[in-house]
C-alpha atoms as a PDB file:
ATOM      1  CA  UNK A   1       0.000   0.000   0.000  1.00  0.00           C
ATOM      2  CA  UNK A   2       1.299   3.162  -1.033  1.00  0.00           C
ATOM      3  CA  UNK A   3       0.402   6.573   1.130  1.00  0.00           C
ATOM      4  CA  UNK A   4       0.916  10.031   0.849  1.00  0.00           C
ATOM      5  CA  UNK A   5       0.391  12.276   3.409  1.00  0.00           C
ATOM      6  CA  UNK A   6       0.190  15.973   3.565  1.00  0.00           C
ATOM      7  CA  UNK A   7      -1.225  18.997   6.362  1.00  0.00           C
ATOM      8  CA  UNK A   8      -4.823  18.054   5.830  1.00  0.00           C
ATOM      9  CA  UNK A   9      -5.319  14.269   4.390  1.00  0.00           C
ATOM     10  CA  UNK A  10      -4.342  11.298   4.195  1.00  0.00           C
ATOM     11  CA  UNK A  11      -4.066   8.691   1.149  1.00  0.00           C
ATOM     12  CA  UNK A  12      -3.577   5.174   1.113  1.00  0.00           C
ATOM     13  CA  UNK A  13      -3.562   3.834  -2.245  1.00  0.00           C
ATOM     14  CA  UNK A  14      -2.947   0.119  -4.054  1.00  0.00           C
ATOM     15  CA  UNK A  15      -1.169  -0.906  -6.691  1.00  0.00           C
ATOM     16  CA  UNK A  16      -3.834  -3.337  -7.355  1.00  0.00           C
ATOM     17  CA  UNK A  17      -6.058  -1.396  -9.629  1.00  0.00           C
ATOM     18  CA  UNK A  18      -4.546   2.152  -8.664  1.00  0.00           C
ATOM     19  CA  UNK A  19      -7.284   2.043  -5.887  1.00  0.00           C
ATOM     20  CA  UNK A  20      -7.937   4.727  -4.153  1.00  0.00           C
ATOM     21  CA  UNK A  21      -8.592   2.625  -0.622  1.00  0.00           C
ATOM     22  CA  UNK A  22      -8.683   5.090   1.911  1.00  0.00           C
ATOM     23  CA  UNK A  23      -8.910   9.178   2.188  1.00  0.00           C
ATOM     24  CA  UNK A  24      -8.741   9.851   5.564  1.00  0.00           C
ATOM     25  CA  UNK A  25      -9.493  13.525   7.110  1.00  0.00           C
ATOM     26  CA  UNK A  26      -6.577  14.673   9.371  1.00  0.00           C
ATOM     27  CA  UNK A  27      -8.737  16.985  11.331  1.00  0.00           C
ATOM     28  CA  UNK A  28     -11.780  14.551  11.775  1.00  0.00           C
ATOM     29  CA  UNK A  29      -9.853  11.568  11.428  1.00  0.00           C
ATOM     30  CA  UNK A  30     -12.751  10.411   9.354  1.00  0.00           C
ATOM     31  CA  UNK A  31     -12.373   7.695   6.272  1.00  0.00           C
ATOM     32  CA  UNK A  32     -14.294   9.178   3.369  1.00  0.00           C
ATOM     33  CA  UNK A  33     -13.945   6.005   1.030  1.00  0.00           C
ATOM     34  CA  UNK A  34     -16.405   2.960   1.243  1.00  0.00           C
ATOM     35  CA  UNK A  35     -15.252   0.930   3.608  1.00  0.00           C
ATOM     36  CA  UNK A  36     -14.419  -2.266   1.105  1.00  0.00           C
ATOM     37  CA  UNK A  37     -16.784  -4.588   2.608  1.00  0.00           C
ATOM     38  CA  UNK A  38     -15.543  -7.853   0.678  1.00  0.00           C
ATOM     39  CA  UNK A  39     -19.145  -9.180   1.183  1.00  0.00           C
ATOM     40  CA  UNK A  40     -20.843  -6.443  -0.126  1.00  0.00           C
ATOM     41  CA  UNK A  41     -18.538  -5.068  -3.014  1.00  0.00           C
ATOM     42  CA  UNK A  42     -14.725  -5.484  -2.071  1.00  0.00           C
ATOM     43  CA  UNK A  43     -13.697  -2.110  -3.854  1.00  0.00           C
ATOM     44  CA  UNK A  44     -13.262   1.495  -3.392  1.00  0.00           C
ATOM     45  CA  UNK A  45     -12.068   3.401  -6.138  1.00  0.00           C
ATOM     46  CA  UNK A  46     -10.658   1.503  -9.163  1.00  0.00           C
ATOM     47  CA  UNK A  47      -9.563   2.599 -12.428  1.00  0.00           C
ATOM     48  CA  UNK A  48     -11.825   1.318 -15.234  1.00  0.00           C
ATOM     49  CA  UNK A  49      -9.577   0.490 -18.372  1.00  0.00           C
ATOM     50  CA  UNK A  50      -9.393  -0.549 -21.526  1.00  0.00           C
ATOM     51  CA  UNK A  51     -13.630  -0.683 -21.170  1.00  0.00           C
ATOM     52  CA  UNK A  52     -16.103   1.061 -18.441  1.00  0.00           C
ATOM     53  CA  UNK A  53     -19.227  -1.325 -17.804  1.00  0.00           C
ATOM     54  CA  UNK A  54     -19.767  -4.602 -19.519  1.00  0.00           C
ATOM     55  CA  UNK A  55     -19.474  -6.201 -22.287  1.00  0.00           C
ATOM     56  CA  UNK A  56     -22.520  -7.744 -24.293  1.00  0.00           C
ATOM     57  CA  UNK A  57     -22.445 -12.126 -23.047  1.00  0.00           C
ATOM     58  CA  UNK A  58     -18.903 -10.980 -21.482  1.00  0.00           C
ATOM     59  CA  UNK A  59     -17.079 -10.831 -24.968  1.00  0.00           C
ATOM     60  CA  UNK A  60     -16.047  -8.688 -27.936  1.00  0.00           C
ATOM     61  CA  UNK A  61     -15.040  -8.704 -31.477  1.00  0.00           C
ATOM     62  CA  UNK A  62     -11.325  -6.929 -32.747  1.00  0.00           C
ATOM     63  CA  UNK A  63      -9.603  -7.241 -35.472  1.00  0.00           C
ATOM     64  CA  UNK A  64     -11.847 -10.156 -36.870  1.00  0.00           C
ATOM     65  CA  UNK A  65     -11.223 -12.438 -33.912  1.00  0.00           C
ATOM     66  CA  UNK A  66     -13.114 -12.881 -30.488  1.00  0.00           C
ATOM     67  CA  UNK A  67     -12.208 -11.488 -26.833  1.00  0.00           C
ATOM     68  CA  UNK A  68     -13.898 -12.324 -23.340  1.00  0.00           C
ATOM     69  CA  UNK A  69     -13.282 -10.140 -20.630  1.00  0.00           C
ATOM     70  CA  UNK A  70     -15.201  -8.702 -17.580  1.00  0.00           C
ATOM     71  CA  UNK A  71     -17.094  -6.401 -16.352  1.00  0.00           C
ATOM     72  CA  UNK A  72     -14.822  -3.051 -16.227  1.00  0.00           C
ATOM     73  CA  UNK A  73     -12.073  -4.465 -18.033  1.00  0.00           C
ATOM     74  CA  UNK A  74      -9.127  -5.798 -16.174  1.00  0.00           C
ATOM     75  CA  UNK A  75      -7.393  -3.056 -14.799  1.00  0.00           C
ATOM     76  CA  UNK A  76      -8.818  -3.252 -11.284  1.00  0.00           C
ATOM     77  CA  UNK A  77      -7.549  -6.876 -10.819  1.00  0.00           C
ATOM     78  CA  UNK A  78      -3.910  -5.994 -12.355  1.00  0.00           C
ATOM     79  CA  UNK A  79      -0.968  -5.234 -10.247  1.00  0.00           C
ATOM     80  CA  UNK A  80       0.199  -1.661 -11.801  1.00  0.00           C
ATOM     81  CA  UNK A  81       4.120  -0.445 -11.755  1.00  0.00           C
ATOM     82  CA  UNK A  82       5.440   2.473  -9.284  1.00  0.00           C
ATOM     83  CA  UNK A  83       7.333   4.766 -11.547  1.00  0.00           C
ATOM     84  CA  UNK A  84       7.639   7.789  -9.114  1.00  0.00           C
ATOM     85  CA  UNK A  85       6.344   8.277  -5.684  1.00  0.00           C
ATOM     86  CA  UNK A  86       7.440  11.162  -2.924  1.00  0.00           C
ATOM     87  CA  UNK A  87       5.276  11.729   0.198  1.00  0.00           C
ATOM     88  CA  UNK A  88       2.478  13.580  -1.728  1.00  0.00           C
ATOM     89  CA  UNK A  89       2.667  12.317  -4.937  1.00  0.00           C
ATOM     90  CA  UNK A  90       2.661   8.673  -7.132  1.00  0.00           C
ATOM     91  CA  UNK A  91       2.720   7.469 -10.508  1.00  0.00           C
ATOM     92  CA  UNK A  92       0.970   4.475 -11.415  1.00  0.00           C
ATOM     93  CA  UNK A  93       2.059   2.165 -14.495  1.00  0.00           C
ATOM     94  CA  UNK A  94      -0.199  -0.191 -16.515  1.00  0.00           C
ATOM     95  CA  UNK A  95       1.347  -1.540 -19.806  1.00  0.00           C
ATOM     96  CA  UNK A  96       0.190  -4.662 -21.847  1.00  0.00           C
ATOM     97  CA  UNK A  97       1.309  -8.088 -21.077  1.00  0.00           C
ATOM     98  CA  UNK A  98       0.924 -11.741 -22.836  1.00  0.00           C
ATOM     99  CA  UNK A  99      -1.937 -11.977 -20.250  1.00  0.00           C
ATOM    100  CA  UNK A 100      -3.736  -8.672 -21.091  1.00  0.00           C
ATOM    101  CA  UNK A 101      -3.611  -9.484 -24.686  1.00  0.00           C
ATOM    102  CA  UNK A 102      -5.378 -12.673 -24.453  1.00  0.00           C
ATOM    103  CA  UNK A 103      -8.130 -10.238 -23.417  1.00  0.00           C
ATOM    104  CA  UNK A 104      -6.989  -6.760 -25.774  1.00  0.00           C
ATOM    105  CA  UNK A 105      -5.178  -7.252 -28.290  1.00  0.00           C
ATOM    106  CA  UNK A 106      -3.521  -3.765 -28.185  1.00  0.00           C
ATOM    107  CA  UNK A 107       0.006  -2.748 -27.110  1.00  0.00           C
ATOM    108  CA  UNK A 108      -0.946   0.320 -24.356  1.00  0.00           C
ATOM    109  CA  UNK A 109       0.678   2.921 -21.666  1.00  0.00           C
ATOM    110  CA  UNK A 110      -1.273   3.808 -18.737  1.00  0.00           C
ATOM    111  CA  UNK A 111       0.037   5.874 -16.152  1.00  0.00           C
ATOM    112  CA  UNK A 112      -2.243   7.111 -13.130  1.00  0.00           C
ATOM    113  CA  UNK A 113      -1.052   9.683 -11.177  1.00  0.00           C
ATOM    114  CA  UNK A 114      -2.588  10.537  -7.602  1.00  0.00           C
ATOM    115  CA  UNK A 115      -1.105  14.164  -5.582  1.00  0.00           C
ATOM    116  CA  UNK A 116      -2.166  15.833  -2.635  1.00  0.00           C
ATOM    117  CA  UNK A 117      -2.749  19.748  -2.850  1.00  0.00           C
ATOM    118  CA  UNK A 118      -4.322  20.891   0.342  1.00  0.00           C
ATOM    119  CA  UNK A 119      -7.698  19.709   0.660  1.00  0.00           C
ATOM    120  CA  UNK A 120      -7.748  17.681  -2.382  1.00  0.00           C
ATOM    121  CA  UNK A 121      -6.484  14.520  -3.791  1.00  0.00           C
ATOM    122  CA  UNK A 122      -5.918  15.384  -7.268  1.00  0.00           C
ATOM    123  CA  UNK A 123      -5.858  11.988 -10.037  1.00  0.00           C
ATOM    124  CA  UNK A 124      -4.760  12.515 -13.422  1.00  0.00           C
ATOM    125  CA  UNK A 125      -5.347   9.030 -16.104  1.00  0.00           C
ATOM    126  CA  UNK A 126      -3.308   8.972 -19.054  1.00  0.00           C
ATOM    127  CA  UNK A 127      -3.370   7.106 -21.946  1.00  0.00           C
ATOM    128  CA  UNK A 128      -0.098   6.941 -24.494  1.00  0.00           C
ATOM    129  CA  UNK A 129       0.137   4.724 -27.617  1.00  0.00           C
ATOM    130  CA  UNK A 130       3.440   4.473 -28.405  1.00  0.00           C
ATOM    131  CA  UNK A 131       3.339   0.710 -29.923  1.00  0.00           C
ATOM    132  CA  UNK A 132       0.410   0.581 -32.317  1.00  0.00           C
ATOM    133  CA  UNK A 133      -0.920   2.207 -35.433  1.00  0.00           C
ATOM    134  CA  UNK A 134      -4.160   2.934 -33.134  1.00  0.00           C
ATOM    135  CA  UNK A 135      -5.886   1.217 -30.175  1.00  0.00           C
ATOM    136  CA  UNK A 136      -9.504   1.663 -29.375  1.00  0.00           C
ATOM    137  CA  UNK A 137     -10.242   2.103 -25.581  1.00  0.00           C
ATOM    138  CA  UNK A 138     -12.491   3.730 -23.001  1.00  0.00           C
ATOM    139  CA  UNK A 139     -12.085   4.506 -19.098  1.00  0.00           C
ATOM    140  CA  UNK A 140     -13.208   5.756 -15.771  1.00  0.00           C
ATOM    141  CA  UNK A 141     -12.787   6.427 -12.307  1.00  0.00           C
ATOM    142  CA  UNK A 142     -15.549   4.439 -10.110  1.00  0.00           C
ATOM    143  CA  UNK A 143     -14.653   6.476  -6.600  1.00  0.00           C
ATOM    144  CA  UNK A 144     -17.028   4.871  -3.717  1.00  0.00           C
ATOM    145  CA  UNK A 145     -17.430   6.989  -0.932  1.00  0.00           C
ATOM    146  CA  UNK A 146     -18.760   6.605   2.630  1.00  0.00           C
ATOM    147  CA  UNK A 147     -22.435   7.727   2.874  1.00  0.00           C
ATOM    148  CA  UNK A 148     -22.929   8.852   5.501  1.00  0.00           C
ATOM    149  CA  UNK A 149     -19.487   9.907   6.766  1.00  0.00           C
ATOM    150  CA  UNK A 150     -20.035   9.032   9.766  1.00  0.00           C
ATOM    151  CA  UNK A 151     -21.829   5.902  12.021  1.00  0.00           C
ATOM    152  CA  UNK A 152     -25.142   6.813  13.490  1.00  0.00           C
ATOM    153  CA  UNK A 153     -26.112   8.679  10.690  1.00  0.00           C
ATOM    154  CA  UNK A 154     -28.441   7.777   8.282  1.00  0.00           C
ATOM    155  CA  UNK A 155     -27.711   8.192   4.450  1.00  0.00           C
ATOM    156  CA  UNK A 156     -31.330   9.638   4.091  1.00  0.00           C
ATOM    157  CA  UNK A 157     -30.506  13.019   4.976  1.00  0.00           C
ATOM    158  CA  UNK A 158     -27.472  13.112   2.630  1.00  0.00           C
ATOM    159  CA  UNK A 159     -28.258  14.497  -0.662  1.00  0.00           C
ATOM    160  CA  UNK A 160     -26.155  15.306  -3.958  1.00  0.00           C
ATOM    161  CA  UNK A 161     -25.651  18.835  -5.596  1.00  0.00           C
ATOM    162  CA  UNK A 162     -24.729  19.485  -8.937  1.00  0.00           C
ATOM    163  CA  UNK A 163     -22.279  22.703  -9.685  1.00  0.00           C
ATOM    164  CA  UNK A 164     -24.978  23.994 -11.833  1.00  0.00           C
ATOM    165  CA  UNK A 165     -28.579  23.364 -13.032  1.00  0.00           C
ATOM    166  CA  UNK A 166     -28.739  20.481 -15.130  1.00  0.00           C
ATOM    167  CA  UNK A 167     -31.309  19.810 -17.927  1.00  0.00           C
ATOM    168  CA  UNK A 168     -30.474  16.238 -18.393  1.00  0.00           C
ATOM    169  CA  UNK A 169     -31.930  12.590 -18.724  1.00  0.00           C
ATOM    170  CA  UNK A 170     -30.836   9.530 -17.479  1.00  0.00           C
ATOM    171  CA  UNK A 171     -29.722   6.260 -19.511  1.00  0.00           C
ATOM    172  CA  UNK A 172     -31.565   3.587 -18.043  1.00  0.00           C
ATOM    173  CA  UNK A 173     -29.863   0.237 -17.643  1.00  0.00           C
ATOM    174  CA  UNK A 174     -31.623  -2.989 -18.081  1.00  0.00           C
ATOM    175  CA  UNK A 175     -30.054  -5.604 -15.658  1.00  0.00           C
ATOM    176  CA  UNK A 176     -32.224  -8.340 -16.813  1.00  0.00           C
ATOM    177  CA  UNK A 177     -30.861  -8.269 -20.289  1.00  0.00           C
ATOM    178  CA  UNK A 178     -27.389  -6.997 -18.627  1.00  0.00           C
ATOM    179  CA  UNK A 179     -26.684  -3.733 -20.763  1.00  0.00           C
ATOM    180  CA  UNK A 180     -27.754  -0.619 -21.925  1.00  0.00           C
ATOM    181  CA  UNK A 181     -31.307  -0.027 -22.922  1.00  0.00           C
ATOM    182  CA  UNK A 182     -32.180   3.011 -24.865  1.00  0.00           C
ATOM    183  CA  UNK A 183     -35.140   4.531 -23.232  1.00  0.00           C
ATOM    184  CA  UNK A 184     -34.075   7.600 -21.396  1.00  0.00           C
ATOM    185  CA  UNK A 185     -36.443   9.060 -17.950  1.00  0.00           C
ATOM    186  CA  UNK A 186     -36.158  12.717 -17.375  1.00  0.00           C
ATOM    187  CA  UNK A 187     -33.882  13.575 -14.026  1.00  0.00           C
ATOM    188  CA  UNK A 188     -33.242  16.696 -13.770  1.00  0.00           C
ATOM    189  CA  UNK A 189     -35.444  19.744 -15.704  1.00  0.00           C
ATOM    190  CA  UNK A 190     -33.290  23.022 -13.885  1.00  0.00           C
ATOM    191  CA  UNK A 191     -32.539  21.300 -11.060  1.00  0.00           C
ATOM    192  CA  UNK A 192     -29.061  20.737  -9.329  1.00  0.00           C
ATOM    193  CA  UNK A 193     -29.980  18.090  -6.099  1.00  0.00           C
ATOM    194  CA  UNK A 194     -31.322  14.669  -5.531  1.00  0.00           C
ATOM    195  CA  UNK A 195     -31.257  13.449  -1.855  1.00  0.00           C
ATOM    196  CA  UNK A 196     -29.727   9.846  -1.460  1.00  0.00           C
ATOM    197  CA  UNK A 197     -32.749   7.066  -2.199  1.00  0.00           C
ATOM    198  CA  UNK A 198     -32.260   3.869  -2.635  1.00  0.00           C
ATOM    199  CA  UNK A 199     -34.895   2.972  -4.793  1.00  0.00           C
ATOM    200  CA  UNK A 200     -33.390   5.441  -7.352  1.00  0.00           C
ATOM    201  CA  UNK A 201     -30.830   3.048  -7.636  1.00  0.00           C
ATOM    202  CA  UNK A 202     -33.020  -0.185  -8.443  1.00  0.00           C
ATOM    203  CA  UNK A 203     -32.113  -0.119 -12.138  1.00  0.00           C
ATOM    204  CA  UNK A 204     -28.169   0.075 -11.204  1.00  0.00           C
ATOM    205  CA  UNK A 205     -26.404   3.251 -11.490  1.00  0.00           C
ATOM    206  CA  UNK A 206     -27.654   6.656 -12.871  1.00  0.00           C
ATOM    207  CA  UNK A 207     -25.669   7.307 -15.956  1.00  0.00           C
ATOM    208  CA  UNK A 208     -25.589  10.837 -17.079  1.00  0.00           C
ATOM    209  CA  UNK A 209     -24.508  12.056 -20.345  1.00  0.00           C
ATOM    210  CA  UNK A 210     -22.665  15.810 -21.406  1.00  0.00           C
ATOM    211  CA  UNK A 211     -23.694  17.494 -18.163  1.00  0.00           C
ATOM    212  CA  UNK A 212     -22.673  21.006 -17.688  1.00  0.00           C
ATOM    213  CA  UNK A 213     -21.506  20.687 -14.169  1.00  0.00           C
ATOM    214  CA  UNK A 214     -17.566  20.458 -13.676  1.00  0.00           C
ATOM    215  CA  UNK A 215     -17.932  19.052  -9.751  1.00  0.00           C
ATOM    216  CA  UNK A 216     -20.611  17.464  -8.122  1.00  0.00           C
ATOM    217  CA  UNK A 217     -20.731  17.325  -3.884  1.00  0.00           C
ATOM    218  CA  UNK A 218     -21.832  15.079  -1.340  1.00  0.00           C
ATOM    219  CA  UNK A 219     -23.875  16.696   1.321  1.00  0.00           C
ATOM    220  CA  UNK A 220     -25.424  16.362   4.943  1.00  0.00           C
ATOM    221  CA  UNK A 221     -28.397  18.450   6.369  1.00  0.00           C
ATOM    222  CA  UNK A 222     -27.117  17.802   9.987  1.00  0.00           C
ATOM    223  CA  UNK A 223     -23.455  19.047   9.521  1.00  0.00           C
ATOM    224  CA  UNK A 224     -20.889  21.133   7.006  1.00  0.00           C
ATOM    225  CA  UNK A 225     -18.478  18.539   6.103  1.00  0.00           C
ATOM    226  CA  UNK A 226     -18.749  17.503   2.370  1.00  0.00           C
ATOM    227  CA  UNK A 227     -17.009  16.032  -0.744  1.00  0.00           C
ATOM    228  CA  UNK A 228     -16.653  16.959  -3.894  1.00  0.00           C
ATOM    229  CA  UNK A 229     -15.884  15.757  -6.827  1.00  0.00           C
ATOM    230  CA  UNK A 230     -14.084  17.967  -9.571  1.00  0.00           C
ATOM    231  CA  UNK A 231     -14.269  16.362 -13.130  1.00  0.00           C
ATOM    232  CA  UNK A 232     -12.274  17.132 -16.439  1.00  0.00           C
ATOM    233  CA  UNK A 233     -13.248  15.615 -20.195  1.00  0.00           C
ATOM    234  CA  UNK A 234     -15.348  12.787 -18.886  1.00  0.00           C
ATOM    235  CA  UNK A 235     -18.193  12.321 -21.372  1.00  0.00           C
ATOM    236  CA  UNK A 236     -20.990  10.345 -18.695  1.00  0.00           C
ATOM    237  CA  UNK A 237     -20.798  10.253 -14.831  1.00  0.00           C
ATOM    238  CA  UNK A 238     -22.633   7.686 -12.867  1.00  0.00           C
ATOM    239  CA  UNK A 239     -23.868   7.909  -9.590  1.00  0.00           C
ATOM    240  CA  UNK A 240     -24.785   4.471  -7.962  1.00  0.00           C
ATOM    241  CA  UNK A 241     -25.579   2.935  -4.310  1.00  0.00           C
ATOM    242  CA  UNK A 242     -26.503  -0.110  -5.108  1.00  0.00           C
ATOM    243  CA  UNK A 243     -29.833  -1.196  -3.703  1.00  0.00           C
ATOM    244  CA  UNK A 244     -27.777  -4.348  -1.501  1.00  0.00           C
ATOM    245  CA  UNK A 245     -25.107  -2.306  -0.674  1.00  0.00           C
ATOM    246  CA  UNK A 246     -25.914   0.294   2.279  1.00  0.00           C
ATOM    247  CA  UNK A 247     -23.452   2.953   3.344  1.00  0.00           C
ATOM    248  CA  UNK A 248     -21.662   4.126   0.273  1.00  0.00           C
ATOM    249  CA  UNK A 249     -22.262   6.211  -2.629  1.00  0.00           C
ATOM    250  CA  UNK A 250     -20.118   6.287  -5.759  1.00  0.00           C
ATOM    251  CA  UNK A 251     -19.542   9.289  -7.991  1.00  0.00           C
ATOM    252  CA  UNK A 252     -18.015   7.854 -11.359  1.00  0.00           C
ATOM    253  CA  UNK A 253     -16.539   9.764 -13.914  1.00  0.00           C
ATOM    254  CA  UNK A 254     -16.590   8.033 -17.316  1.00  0.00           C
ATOM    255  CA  UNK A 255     -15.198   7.875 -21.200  1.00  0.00           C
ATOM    256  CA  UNK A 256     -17.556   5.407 -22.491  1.00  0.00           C
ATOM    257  CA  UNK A 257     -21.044   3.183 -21.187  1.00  0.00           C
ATOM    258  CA  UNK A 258     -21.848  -0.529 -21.264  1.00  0.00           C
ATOM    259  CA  UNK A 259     -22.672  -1.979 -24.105  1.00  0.00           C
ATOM    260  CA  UNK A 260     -26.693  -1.667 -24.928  1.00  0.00           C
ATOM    261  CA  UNK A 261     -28.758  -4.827 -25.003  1.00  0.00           C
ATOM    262  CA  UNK A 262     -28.540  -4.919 -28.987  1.00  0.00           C
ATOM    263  CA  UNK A 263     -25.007  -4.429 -29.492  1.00  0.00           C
ATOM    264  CA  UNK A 264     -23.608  -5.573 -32.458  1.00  0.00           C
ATOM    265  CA  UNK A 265     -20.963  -7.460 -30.566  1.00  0.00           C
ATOM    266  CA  UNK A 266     -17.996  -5.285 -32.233  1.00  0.00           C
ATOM    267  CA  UNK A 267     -15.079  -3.687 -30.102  1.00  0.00           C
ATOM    268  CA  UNK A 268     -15.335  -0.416 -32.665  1.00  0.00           C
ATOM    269  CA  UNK A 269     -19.585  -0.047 -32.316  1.00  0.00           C
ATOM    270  CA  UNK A 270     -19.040   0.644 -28.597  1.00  0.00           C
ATOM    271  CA  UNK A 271     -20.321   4.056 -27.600  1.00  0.00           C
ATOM    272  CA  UNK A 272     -17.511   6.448 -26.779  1.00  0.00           C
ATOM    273  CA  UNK A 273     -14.904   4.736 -27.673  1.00  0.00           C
ATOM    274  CA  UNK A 274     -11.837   6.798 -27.983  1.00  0.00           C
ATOM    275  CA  UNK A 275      -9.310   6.098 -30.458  1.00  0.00           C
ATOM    276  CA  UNK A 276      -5.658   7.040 -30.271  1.00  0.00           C
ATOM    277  CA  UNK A 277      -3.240   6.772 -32.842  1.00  0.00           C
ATOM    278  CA  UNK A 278       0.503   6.313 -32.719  1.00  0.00           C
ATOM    279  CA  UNK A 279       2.330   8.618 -30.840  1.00  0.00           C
ATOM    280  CA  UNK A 280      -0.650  10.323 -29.167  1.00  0.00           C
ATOM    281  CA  UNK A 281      -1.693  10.704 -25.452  1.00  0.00           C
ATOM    282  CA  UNK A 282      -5.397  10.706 -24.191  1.00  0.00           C
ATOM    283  CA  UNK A 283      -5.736  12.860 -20.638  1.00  0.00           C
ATOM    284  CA  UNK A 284      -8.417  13.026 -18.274  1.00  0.00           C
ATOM    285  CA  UNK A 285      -8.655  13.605 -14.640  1.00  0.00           C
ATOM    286  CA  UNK A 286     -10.573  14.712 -11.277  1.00  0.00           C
ATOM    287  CA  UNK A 287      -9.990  16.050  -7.915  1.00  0.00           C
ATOM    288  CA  UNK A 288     -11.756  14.656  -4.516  1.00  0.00           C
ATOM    289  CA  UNK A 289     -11.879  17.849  -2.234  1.00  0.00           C
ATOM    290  CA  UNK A 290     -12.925  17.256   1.337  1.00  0.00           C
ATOM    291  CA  UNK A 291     -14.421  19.715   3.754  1.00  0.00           C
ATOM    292  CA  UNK A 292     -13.787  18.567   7.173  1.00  0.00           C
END
């Protein structure tokens, strides 16, 4: 476990995944990541790579021949590199092996880079294709914070605020058929807040597309401290607390969805899909601020 440590918080992060395991408050001594109930859902925050969400019956078509891989891709169950590391900053390495290309076939660079700067733990994903003529990718954060913050609360009187009013939709997924369908439900119509529910969650996670907003916080009625998330060129976030799962809420930012129920099957008809050819570098990043 790696951790970096600064005036106000403290990080403990694992090279399994790049997780984000722990944020830790130095003033309230509070954890403000899911606790990684192994029962419940074992993670906290990892990074989604080389697909975010599922793929249609677990497999995929490149180049003419078949892949299988899981949900997420397999960057949250691969041991990354340390290339750099002080006490308030590290870089995390991913690069393809013979075992990721039995899953994708591409030749990749991944570097995920986590810093402390005062209140915030700052994470920057980068994407360099140095080896190939192109690869086809997508990827996200999946951050899984405590909610509520503290024990004797109740989640109920937490609620979510945009950083501006939103007129937006919501992709529905269909777990049933496990993917994407492509009815939409109105969500927000100039609105900015949602208080925690569970049942909003019944259909999996809320997956919002092109929002305005730039940061989105986690609120309490009963006290000031709060998180929030700052996010930079992520297409859809997704919100989820899954309806099994009490005490967390995740915040995810995302390049790319799941595949929809009808997909054609083919790595290249996925939605979002970013493309890189050789020699260029794909950037995206956000910040977790906490307000003790």
């Amino acid at each position: 476990m790696v951790v970096l440590e600064n005036e106000f918080l403290e990080a403990h992060l694992d090279p399994k995944g790049a997780e984000i395991a722990k944020l830790i408050g130095k003033q309230d001594g509070i954890n403000y990541m899911w606790r990684q109930d192994p029962i419940l859902w074992g993670h906290s925050a990892p990074v989604l790579f080389p697909i975010v969400g599922a793929l249609k019956n677990g497999e995929t078509i490149i180049e003419g021949k078949t892949y299988k891989m899981g949900q997420h891709g397999f960057s949250r169950n691969t041991e990354y590199t340390i290339e750099e590391q002080d006490q308030t900053h590290v870089v995390f390495h991913l690069f393809d092996t013979k075992e990721t290309k039995t899953m994708y076939p591409y030749g990749f660079d991944v570097y995920v880079t986590y810093r402390l700067e005062g209140q915030q733990l700052k994470a920057e994903f980068k994407v360099v294709n140095d080896k190939e003529d192109y690869i086809r990718f997508q990827i996200g954060g999946h951050p899984a914070f405590a909610c509520p913050f503290m024990e004797g609360e109740d989640a109920n009187d937490y609620y979510v605020e945009f950083e501006k009013k939103e007129n937006v939709a919501r992709k529905v997924i269909n777990p049933a058929r496990g993917g994407m369908s492509h009815m939409d439900l109105p969500f927000f119509e100039n609105e900015r807040r949602f208080f925690v529910r569970q049942a909003l969650f019944d259909s999996d996670a809320i997956v919002l597309p092109h929002i305005k907003s730039e940061s989105i916080t986690l609120k309490a009625l009963n006290h000031d401290k709060s998180l929030t998330m700052h996010m930079h060129n992520f297409d859809y976030v997704g919100i989820w607390a899954s309806k099994h799962t009490g005490g967390l809420l995740a915040i995810e930012p995302w390049v790319g969805i799941t595949d929809y129920v009808d997909a054609s099957g083919y790595f290249e008809d996925r939605e979002d899909l970013q493309t890189l050819r050789k020699g260029e570098t794909f950037v995206c990043d956000f910040a977790i601020e906490i307000k003790q």
